[in-house]
Protein backbone atom coordinates (compact mmCIF):
# COMPACT_ATOMS: atom_id res chain seq x y z
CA UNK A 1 -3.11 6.19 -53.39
CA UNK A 2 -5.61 5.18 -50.93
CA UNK A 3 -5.31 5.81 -47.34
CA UNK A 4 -4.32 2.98 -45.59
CA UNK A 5 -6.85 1.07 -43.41
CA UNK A 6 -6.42 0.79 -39.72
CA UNK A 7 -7.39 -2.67 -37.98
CA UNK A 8 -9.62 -2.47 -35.25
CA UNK A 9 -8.62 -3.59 -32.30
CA UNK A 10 -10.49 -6.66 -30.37
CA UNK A 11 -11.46 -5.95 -27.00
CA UNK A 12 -11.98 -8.71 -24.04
CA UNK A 13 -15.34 -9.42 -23.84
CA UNK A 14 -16.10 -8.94 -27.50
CA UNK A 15 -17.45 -12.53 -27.63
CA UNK A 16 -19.67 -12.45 -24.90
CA UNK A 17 -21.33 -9.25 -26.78
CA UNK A 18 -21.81 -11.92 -29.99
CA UNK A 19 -23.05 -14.65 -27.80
CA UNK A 20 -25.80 -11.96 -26.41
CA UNK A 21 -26.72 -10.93 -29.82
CA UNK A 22 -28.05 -14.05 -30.77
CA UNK A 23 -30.21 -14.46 -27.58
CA UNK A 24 -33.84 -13.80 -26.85
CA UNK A 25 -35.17 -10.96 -26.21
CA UNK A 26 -36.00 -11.94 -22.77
CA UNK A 27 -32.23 -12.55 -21.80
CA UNK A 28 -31.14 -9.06 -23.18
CA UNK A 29 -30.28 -8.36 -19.26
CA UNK A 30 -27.45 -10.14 -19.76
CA UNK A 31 -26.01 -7.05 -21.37
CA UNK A 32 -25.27 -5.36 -17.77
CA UNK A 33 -22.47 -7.72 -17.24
CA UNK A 34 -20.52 -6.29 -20.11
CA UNK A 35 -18.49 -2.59 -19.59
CA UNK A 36 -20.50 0.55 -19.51
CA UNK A 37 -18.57 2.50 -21.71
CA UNK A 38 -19.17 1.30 -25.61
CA UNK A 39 -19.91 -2.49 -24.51
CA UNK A 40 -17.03 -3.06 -26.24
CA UNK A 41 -15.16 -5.46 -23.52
CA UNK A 42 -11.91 -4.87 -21.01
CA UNK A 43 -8.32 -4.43 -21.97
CA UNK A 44 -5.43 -6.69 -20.70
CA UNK A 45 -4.34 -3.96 -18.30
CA UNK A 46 -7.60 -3.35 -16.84
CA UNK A 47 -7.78 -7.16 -16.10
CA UNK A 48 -4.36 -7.88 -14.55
CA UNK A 49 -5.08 -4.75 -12.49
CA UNK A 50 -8.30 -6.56 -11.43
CA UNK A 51 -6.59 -9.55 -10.45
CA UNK A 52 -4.18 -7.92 -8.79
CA UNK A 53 -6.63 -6.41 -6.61
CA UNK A 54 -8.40 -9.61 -5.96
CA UNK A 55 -5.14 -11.33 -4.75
CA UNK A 56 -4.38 -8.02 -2.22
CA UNK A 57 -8.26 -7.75 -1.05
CA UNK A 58 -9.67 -10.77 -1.85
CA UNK A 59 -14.01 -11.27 -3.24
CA UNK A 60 -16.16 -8.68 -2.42
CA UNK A 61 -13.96 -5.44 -1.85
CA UNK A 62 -14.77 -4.13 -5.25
CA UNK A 63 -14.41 -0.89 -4.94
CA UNK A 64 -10.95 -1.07 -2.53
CA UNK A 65 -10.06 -3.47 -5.86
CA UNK A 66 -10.89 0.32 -8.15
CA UNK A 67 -9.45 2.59 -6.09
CA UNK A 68 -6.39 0.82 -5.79
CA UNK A 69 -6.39 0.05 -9.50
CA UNK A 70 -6.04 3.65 -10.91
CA UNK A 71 -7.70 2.55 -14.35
CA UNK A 72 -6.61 5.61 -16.49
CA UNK A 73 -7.84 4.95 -19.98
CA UNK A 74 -11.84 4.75 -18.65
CA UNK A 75 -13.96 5.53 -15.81
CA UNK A 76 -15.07 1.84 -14.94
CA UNK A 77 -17.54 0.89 -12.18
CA UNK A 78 -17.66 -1.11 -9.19
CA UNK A 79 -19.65 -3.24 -11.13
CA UNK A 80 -17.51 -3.38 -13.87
CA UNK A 81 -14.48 -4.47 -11.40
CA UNK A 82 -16.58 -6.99 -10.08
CA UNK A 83 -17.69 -8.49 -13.63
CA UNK A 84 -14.03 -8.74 -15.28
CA UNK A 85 -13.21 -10.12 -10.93
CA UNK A 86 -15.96 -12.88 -11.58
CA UNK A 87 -14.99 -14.16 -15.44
CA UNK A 88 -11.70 -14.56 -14.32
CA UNK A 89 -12.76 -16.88 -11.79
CA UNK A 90 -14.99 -18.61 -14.09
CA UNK A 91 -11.60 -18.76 -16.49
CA UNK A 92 -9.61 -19.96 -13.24
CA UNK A 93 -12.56 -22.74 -12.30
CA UNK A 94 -12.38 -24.03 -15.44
CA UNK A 95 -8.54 -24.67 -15.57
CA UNK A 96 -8.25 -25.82 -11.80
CA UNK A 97 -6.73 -28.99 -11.56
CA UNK A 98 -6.87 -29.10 -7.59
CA UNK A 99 -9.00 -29.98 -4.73
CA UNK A 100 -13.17 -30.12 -5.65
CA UNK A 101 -13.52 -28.87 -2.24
CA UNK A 102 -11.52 -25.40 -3.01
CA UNK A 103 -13.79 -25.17 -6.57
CA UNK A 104 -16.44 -25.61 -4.81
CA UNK A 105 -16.07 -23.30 -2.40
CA UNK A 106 -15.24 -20.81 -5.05
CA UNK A 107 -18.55 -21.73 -7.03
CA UNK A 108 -20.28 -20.97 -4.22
CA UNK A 109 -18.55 -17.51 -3.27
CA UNK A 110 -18.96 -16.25 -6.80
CA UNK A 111 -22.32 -17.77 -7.71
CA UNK A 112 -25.60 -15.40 -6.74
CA UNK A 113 -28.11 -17.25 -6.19
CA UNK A 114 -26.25 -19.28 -3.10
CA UNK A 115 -27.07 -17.13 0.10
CA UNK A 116 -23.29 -16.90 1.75
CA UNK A 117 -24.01 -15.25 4.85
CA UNK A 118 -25.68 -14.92 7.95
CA UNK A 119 -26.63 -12.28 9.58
CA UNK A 120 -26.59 -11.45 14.02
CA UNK A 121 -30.52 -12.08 13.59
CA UNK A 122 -30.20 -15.31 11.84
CA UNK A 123 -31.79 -14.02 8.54
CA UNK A 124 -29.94 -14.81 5.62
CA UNK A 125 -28.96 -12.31 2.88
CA UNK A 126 -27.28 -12.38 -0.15
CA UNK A 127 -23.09 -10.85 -0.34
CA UNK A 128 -21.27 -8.80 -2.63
CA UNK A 129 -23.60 -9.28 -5.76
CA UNK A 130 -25.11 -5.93 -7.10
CA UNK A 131 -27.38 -6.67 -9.89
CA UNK A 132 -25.52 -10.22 -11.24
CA UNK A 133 -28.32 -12.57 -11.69
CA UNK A 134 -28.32 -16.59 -11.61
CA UNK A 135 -28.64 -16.09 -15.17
CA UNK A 136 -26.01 -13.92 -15.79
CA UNK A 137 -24.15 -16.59 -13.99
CA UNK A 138 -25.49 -19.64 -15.82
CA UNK A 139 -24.75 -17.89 -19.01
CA UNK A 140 -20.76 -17.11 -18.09
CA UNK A 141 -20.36 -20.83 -16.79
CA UNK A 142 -22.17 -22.45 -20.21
CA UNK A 143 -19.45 -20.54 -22.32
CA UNK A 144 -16.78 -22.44 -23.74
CA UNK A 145 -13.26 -21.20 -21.39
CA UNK A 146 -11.37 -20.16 -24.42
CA UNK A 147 -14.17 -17.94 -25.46
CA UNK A 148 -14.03 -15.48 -21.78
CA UNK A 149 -11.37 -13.78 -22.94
CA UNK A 150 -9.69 -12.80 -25.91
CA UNK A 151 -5.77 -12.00 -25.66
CA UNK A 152 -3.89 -15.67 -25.57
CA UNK A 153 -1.51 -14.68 -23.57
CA UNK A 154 -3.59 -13.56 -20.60
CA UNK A 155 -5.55 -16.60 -20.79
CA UNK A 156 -1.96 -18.39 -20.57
CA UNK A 157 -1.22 -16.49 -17.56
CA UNK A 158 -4.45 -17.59 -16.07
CA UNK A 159 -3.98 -20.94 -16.88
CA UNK A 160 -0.96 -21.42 -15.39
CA UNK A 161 -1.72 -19.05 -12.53
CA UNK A 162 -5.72 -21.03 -11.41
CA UNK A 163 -4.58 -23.14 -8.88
CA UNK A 164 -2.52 -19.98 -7.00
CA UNK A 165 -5.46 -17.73 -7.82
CA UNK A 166 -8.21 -19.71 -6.46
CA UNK A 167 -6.37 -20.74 -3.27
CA UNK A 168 -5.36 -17.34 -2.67
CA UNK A 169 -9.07 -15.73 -2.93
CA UNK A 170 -10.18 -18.90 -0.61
CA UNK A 171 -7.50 -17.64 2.11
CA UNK A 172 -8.36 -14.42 2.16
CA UNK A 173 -12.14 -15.39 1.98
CA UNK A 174 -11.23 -17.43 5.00
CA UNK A 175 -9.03 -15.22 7.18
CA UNK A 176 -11.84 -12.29 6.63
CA UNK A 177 -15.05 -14.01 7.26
CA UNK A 178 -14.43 -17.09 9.70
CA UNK A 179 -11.23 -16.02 11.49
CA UNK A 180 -11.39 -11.83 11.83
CA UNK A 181 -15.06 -11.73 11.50
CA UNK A 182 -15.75 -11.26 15.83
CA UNK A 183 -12.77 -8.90 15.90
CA UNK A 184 -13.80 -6.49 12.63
CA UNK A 185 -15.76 -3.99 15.02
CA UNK A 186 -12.50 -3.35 17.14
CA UNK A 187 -10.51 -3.49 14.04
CA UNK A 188 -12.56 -1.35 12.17
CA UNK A 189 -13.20 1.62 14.45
């Protein structure tokens, strides 16, 4: 005669949250990394929408990657797309069986604190992070891989999917930045 008890429903990113808990209080900025909305982590659609993105537009068009995306069931940031864009990686790094020099060229895209581009006036500044710190970063790449994301069956697919993933983001890296780069003023008119 009771009413029956709904389970709750586990969330990607749910670990990460745990792992913060138990930190310092100086590390609590750690918590930006994780989804505005509730903290409580990213759904399997809202990740293979991500990396779907990434594969079309490649590191650093975050917001082309959310506008493209049409996430329906919340309003998520350009942070937020970038976040879920850079675990997977991590996930992907992990599980790459390939060439060190394609993992770590992909360490260095993702990682903040290496500068990855010049400027015309020869200073260098820092690309596509907004507000991920080196220890946001440390943090992500000390967690155990199984522990990034929840749903087994999406970290199958990523798994088996690394070595196609990380290539693919390293072409398009490529082509964008080394091959277009003198022509993106004509192109881009």
């Amino acid at each position: 005669d009771e009413p029956r008890v709904r389970r709750q429903v586990r969330r990607y990113g749910d670990d990460l949250l745990e792992t913060i808990v138990d930190m310092d209080e100086s590390q609590e900025e750690i918590m930006d990394i994780l989804p505005a909305r509730g903290r409580r982590g990213w759904t399997k659609l809202e990740c293979f929408k991500t990396e779907k993105g990434l594969l079309i537009y490649g590191w650093g068009e975050f917001s082309a990657v959310l506008k493209s995306g049409k996430y329906k069931r919340r309003q998520l940031s350009t942070k937020d797309v970038e976040n879920i864009a850079r675990t997977m990686l991590v996930y992907c790094l992990h599980n790459f069986t390939g060439d060190e020099r394609v993992k770590l060229y992909i360490h260095q895209l993702i990682d903040p604190s290496i500068i990855t581009e010049e400027s015309e006036s020869g200073d260098k500044k820092k690309a596509y992070f907004s507000g991920f710190t080196e220890d946001d970063y440390l943090a992500l790449m000390a967690k155990e891989p199984d522990t990034l994301f929840q749903d087994e069956s999406y970290m199958k697919h990523l798994r088996r999917h690394s070595t196609r993933i990380l290539l693919r983001i390293r072409q398009l890296h490529v082509i964008r930045w080394q091959i277009m780069k003198p022509y993106m003023d004509k192109i881009l008119i």
